[in-house]
Protein backbone atom coordinates (compact mmCIF):
# COMPACT_ATOMS: atom_id res chain seq x y z
CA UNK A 1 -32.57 -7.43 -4.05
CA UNK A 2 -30.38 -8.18 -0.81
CA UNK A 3 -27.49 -10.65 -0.58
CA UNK A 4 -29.29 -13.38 0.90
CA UNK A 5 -31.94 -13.36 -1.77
CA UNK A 6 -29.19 -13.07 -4.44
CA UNK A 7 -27.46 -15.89 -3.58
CA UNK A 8 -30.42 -18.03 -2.93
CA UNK A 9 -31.23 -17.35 -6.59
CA UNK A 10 -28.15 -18.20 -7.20
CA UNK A 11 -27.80 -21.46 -6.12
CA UNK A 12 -31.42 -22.56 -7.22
CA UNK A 13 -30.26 -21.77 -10.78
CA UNK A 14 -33.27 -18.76 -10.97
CA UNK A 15 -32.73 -17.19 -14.13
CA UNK A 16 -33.90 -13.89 -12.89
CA UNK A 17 -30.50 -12.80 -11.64
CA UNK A 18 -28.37 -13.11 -14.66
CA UNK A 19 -31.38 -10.73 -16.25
CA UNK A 20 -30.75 -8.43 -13.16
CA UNK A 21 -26.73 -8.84 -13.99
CA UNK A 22 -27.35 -8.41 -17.78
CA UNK A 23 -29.83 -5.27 -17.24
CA UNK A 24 -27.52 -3.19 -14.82
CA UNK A 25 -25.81 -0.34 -15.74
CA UNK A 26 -21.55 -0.44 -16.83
CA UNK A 27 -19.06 0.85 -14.23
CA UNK A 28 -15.92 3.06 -14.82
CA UNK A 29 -12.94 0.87 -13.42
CA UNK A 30 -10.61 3.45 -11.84
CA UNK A 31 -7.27 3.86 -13.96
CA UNK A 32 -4.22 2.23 -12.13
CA UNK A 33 -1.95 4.63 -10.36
CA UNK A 34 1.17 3.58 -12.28
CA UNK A 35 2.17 1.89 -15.65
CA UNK A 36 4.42 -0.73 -14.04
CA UNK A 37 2.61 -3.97 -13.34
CA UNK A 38 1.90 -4.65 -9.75
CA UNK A 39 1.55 -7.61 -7.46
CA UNK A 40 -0.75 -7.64 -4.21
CA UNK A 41 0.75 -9.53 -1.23
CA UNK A 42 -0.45 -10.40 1.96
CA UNK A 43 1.57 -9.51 5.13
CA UNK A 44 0.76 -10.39 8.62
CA UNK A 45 1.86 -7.76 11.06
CA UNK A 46 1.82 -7.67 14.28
CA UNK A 47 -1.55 -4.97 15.55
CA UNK A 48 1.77 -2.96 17.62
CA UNK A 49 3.65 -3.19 14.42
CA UNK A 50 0.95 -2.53 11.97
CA UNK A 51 -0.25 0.77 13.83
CA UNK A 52 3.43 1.94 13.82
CA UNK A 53 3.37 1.37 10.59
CA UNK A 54 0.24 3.41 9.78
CA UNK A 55 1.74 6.17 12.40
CA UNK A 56 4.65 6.69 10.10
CA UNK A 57 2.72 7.02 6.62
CA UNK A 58 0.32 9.34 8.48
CA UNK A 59 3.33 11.68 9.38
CA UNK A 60 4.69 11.66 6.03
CA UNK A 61 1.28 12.03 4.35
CA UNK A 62 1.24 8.86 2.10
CA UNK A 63 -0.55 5.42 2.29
CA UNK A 64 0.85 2.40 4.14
CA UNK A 65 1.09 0.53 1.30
CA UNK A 66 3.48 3.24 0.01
CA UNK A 67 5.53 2.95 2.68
CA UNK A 68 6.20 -0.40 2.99
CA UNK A 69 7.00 -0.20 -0.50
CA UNK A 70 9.36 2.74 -0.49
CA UNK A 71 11.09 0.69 2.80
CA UNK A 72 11.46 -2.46 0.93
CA UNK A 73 13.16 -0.69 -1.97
CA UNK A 74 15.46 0.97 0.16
CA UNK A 75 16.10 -2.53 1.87
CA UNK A 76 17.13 -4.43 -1.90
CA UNK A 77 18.90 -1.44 -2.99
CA UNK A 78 21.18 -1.44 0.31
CA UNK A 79 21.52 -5.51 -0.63
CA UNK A 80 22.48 -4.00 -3.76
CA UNK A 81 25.14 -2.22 -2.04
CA UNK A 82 24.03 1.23 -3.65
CA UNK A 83 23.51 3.73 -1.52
CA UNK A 84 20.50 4.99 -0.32
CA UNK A 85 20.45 7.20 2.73
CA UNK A 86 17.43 8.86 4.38
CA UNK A 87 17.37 12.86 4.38
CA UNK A 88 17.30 13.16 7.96
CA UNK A 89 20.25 10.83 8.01
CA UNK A 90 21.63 13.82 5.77
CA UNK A 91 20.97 16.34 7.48
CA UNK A 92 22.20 14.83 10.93
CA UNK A 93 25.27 14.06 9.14
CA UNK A 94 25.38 17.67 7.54
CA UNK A 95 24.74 19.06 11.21
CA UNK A 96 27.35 17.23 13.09
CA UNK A 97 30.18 18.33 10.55
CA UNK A 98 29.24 22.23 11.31
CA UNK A 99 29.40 21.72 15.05
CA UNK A 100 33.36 22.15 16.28
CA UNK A 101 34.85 19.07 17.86
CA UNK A 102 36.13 19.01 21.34
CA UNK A 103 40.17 18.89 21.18
């Protein structure tokens, strides 16, 4: 049965698709990725934004929706005023004490 003939039923109350419903088969609901409780937002990027966005996950091998995640933790936690510091922040940091100073 298509869409269009689904919802047709549907609406004209035809009894045959809640047999069709009742007779089909259970599906396996993937298991959630994490324990703690999550909450789906909507955000409206940008397209230039968005694909910078994607650009960045794809380099560090993860989803978007990781990302933005993992970038608006480390924003609250710097509101927090605990410190959380990227590691190529470290290792510039690291990199610029070894060098010798001009005198």
């Amino acid at each position: 049965m298509n869409r269009n003939d689904a919802t047709k039923q549907f609406h004209g109350g035809d009894d045959r698709l809640a047999e069709l419903i009742d007779s089909s088969q259970p599906v396996e609901l993937p298991a959630p990725d994490t324990d703690v409780p999550m909450v789906s937002r909507s955000v409206r990027l940008p397209l230039e934004t968005y694909e910078r966005v994607r650009a960045a996950a794809d380099a560090r091998g993860i989803g978007v929706t990781t990302l933005m995640r993992q970038w608006i933790e480390a924003g609250l936690t710097e509101l927090d005023d605990s410190a959380t510091v990227s590691l190529a922040d470290v290792r510039r940091a690291l990199a610029a004490l070894s060098r010798p100073t001009a005198a």
